[in-house]
C-alpha atoms as a PDB file:
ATOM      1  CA  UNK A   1      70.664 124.063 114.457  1.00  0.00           C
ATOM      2  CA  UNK A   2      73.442 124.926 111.560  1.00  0.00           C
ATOM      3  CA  UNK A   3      75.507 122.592 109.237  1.00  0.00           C
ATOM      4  CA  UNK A   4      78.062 122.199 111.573  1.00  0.00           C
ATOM      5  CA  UNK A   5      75.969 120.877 114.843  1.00  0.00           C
ATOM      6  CA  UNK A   6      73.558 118.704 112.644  1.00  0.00           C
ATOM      7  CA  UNK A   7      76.627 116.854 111.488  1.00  0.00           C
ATOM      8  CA  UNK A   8      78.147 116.687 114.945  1.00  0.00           C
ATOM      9  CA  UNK A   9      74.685 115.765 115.568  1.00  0.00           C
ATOM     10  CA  UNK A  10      74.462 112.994 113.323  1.00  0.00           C
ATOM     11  CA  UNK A  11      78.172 111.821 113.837  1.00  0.00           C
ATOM     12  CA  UNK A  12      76.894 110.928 117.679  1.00  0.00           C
ATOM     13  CA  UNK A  13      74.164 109.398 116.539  1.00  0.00           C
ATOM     14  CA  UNK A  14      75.758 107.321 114.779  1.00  0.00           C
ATOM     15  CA  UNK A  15      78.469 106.476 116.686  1.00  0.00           C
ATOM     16  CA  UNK A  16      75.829 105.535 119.475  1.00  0.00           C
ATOM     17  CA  UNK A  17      77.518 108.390 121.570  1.00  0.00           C
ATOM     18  CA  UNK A  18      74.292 110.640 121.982  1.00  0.00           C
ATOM     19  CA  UNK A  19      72.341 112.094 122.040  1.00  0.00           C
ATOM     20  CA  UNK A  20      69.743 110.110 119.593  1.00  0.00           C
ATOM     21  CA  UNK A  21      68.225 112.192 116.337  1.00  0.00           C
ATOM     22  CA  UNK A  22      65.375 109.706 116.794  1.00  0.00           C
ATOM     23  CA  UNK A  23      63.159 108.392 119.602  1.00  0.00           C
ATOM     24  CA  UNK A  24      65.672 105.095 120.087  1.00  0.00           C
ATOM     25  CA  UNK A  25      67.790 104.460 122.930  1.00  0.00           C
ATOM     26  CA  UNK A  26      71.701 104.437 122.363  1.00  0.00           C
ATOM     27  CA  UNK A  27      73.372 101.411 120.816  1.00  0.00           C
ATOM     28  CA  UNK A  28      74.524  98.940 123.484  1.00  0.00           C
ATOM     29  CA  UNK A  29      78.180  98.752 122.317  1.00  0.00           C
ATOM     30  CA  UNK A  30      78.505 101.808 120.160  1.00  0.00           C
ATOM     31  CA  UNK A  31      82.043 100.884 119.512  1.00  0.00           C
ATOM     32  CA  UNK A  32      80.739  97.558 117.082  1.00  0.00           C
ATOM     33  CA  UNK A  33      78.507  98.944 114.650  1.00  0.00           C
ATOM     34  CA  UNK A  34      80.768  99.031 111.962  1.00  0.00           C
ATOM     35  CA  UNK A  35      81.086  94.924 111.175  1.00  0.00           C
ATOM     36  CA  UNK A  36      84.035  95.109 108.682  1.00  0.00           C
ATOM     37  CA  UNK A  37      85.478  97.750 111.822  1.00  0.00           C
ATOM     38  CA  UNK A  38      84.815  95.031 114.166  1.00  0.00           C
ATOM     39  CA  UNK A  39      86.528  92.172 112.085  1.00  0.00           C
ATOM     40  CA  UNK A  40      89.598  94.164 111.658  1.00  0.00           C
ATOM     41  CA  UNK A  41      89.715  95.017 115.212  1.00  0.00           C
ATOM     42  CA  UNK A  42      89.524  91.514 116.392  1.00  0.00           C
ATOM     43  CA  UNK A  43      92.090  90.461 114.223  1.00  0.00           C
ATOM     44  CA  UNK A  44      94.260  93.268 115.372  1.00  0.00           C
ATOM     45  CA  UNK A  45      93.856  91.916 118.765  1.00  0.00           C
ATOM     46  CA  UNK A  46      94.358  88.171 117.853  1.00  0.00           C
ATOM     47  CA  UNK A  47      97.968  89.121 116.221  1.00  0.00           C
ATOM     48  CA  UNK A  48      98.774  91.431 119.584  1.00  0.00           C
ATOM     49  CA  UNK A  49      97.803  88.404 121.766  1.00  0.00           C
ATOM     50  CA  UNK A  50      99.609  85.786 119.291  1.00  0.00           C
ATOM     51  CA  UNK A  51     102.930  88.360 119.696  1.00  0.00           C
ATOM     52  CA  UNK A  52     102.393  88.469 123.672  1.00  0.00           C
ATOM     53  CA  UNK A  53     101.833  84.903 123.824  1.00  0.00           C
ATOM     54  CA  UNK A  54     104.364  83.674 121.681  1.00  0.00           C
ATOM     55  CA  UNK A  55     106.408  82.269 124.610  1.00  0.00           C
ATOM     56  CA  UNK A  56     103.144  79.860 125.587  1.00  0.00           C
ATOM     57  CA  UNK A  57     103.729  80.934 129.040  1.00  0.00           C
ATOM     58  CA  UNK A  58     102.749  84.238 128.205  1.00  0.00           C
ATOM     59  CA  UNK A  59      99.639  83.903 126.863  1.00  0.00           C
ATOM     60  CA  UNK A  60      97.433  83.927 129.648  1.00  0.00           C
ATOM     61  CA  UNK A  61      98.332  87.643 130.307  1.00  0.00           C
ATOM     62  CA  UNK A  62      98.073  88.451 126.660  1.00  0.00           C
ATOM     63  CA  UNK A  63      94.483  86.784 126.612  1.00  0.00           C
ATOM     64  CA  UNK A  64      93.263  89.257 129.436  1.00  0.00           C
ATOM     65  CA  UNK A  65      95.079  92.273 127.993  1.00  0.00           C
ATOM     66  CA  UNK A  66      93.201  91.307 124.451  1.00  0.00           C
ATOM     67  CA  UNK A  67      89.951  90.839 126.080  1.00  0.00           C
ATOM     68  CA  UNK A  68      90.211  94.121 127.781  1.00  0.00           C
ATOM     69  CA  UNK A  69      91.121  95.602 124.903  1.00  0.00           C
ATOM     70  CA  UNK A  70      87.843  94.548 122.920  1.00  0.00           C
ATOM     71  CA  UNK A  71      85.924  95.031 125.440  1.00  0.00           C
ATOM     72  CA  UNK A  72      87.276  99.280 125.852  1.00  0.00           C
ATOM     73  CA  UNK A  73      86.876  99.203 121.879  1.00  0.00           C
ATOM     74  CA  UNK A  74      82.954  97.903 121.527  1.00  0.00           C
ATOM     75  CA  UNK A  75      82.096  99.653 124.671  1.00  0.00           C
ATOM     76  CA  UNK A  76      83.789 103.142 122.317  1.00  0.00           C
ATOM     77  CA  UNK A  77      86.435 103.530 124.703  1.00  0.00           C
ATOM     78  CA  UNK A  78      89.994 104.539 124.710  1.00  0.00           C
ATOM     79  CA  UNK A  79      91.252 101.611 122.650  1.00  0.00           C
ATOM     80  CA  UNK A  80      94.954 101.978 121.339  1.00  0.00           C
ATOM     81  CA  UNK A  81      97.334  99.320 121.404  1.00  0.00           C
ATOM     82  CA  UNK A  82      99.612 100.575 124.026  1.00  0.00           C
ATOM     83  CA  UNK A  83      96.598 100.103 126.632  1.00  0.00           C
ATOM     84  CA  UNK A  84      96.876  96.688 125.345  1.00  0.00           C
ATOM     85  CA  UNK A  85     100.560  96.161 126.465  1.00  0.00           C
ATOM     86  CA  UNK A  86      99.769  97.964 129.953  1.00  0.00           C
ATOM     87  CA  UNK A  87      97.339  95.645 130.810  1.00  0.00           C
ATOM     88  CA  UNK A  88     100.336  92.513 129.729  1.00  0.00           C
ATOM     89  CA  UNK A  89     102.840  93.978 131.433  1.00  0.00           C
ATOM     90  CA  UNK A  90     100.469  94.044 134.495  1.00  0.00           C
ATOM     91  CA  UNK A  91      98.857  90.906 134.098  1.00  0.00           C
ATOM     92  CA  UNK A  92     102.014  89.066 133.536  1.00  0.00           C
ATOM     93  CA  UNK A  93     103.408  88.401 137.369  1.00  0.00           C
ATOM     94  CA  UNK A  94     100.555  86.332 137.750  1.00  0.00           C
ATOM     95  CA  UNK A  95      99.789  85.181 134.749  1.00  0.00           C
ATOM     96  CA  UNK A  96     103.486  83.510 134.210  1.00  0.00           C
ATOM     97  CA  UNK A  97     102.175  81.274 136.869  1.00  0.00           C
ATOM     98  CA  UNK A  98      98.946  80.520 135.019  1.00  0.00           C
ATOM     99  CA  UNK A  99     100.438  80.205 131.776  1.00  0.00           C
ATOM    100  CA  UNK A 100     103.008  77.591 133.193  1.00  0.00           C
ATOM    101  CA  UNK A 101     100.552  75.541 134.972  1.00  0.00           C
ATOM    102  CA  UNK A 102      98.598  75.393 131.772  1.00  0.00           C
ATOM    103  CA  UNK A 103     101.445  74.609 129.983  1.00  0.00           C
ATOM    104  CA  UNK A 104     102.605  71.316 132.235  1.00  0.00           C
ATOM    105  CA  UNK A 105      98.929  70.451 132.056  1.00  0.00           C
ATOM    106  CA  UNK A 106      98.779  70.336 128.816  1.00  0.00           C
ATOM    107  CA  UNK A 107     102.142  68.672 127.867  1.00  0.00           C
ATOM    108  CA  UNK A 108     100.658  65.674 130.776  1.00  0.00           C
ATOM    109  CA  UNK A 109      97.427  65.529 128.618  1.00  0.00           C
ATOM    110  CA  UNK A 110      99.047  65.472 125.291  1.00  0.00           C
ATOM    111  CA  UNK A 111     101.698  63.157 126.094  1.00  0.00           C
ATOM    112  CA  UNK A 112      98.690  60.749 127.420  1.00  0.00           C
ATOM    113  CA  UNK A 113      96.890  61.230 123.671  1.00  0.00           C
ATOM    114  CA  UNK A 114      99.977  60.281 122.066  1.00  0.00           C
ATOM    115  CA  UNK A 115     100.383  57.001 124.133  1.00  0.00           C
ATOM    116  CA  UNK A 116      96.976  56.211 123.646  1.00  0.00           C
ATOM    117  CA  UNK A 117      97.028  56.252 120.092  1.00  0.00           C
ATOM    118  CA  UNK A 118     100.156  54.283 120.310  1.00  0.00           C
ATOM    119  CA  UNK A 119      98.334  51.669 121.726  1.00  0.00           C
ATOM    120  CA  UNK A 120     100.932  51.534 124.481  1.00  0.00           C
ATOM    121  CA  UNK A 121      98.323  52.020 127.082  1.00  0.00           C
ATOM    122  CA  UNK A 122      95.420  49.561 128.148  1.00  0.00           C
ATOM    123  CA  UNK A 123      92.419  51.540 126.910  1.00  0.00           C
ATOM    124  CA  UNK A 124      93.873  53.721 124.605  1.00  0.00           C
ATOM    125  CA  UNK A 125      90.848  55.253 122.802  1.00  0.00           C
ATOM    126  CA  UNK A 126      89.157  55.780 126.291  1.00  0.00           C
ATOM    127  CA  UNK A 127      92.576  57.485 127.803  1.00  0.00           C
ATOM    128  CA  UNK A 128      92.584  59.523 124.435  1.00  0.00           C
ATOM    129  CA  UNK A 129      89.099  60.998 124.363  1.00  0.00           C
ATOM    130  CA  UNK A 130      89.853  61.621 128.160  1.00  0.00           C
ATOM    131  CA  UNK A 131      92.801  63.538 126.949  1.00  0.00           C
ATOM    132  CA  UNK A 132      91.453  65.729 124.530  1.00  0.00           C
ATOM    133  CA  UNK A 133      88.219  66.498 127.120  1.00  0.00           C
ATOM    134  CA  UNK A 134      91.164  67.755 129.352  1.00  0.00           C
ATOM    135  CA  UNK A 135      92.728  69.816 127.085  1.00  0.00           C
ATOM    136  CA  UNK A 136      88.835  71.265 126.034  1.00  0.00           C
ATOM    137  CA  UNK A 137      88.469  72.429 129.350  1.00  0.00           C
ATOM    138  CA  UNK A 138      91.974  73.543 130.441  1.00  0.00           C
ATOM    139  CA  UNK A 139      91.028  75.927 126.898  1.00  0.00           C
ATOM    140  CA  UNK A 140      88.054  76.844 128.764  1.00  0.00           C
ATOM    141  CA  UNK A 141      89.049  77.660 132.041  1.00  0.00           C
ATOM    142  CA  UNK A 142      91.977  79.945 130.554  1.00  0.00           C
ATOM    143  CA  UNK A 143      88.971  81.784 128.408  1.00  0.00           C
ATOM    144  CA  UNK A 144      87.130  82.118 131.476  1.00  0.00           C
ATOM    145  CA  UNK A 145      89.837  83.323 133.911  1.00  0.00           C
ATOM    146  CA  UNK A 146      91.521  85.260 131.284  1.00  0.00           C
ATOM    147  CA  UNK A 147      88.470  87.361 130.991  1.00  0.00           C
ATOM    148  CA  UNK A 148      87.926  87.671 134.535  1.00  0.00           C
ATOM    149  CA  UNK A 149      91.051  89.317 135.286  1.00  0.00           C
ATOM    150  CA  UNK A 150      91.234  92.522 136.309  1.00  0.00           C
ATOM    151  CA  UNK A 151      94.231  95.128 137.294  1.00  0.00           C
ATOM    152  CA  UNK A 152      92.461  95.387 140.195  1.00  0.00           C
ATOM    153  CA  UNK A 153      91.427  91.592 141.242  1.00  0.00           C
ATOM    154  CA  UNK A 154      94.353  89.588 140.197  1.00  0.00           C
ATOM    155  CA  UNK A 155      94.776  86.001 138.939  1.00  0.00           C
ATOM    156  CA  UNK A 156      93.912  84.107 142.098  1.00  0.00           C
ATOM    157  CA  UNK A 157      90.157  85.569 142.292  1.00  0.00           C
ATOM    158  CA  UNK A 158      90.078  85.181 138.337  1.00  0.00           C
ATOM    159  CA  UNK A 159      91.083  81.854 138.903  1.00  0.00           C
ATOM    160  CA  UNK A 160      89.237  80.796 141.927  1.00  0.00           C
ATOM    161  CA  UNK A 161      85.744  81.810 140.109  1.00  0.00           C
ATOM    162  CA  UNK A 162      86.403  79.311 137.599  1.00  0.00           C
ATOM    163  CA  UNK A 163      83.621  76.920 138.609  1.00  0.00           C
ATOM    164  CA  UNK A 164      81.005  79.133 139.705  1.00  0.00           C
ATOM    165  CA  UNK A 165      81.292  80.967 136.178  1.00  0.00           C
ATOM    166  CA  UNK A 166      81.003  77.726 134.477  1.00  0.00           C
ATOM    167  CA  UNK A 167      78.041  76.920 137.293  1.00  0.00           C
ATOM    168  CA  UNK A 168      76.470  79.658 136.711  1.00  0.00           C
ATOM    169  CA  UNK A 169      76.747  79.410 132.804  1.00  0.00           C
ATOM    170  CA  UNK A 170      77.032  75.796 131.490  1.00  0.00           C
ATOM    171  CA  UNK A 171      75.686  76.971 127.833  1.00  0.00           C
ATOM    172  CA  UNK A 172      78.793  79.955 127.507  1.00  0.00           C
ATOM    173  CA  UNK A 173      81.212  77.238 128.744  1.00  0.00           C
ATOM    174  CA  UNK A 174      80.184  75.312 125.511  1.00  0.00           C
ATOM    175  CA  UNK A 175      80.144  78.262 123.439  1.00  0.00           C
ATOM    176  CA  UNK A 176      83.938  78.899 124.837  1.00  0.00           C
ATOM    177  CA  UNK A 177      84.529  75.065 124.241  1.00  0.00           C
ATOM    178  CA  UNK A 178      83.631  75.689 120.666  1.00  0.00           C
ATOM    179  CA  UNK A 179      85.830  78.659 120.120  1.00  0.00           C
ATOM    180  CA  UNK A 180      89.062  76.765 121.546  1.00  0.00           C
ATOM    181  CA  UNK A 181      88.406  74.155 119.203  1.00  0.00           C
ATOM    182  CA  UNK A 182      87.817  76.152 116.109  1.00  0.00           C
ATOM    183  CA  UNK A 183      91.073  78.100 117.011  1.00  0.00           C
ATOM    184  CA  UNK A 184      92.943  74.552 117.489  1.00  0.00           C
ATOM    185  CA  UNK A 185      91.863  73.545 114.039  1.00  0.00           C
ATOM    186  CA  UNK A 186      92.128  76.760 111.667  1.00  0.00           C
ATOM    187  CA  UNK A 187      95.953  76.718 113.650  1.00  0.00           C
ATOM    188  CA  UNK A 188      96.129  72.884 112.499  1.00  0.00           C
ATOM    189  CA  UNK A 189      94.841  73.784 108.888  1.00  0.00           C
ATOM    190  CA  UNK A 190      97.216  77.004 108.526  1.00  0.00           C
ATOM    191  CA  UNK A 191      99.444  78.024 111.166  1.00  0.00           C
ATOM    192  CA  UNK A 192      99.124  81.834 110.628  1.00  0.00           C
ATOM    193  CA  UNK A 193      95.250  81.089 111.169  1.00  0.00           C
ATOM    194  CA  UNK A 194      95.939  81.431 114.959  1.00  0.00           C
ATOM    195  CA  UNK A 195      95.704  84.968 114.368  1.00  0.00           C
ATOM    196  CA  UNK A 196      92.231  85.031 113.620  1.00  0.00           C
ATOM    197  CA  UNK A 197      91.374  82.320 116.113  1.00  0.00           C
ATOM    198  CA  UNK A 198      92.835  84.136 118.974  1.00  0.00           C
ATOM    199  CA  UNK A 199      91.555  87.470 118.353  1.00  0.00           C
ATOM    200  CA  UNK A 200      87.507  85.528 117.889  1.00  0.00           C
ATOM    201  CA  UNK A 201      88.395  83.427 121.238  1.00  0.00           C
ATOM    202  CA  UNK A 202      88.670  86.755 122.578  1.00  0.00           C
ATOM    203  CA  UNK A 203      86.167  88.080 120.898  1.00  0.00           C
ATOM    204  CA  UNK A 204      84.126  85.394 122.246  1.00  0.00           C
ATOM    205  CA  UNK A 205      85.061  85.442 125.781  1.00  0.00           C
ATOM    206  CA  UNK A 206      83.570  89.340 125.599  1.00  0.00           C
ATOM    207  CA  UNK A 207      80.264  88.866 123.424  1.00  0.00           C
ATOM    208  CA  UNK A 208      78.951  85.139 124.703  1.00  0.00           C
ATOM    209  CA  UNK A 209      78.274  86.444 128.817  1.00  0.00           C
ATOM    210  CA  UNK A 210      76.545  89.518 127.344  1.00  0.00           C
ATOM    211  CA  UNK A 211      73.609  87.110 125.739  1.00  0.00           C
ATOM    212  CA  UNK A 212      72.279  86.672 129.029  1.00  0.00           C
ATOM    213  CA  UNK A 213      71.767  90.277 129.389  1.00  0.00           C
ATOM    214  CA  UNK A 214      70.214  90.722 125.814  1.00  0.00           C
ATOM    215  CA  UNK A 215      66.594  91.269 126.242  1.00  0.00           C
END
């Protein structure tokens, strides 16, 4: 072997493309060994999904297309932004239906924490704990369908395997409860912290099913 093919050699290794200079198998996700590569990427993706979702109705579709996208990028696949706005434009029929669902769900829910604290309502702190559960799990179900979506599948199957994902996998439904929240409060600290809470929620939607696959 010369110069030049041990370095392409190495450079696969590496990369976790193969074939392996040593007697190890290839990395899982050879697209996420660099970490400070990995950071950058998923805040790329949070500020594509925070410009596709800037109309709140929108941001169903632009969750999916940003959890595709990671997903092609740790898996070393064909990752460039204008894959990301494919997937949008093709998730967005469906998604605008989603997204506004969400949306009138949430306005219901917040306007019911606002009364609550009010003290307008008979039981306020109960109806306002209720309230923010609701919005918890509306977050929770968008992760979940958002991630489910596929080109291929559509929003109604995404959406309609809601409850047996979060059946099948009560623990990752917390995990996604806790990334919703984090993103609510970092955007409630510092508004351009959405960014990086978006781009981890959909970081998080693609790394928290694989731990039940990690040996």
């Amino acid at each position: 072997m010369d110069r030049r093919e041990l370095r392409a050699a190495r450079r696969a290794d590496a990369s976790g493309s193969g074939p392996t200079l040593g007697e190890r198998e290839p990395a899982r996700y050879p697209g996420a060994k660099g970490a400070f590569a990995l950071f950058g990427e998923v805040l790329l993706t949070g500020l594509l999904i925070a410009v596709a979702g800037l109309l709140v109705v929108t941001l169903p579709a632009a969750l999916a297309a940003g959890i595709r996208h990671l997903r092609r990028y740790v898996n070393a696949e064909q990752s460039h932004t204008r894959t990301f706005w494919t997937d949008w434009r093709t998730a967005l029929p469906g998604g605008l239906v989603v997204g506004l669902a969400a949306t009138v769900i949430a306005v219901v829910l917040a306007l019911d924490i606002v009364l609550a604290n009010t003290g307008a309502l008979p039981g306020g702190p109960i109806i306002g704990v209720v309230g923010w559960a609701g919005l918890a799990v509306l977050a929770v179900a968008l992760l979940v369908a958002a991630g489910a979506w596929t080109p291929e599948s559509g929003w109604r199957t995404a959406v309609r395997g809601i409850p047996s994902a979060l059946a099948t996998d009560p623990v990752g439904a917390v995990y996604f409860a806790v990334a919703a929240v984090l993103t609510g409060v970092v955007t409630w600290m510092l508004a351009p912290l959405i960014i990086a809470g978006l781009g981890c929620s959909a970081f998080a939607v693609v790394a928290i099913p694989a731990r039940r696959t990690r040996r």
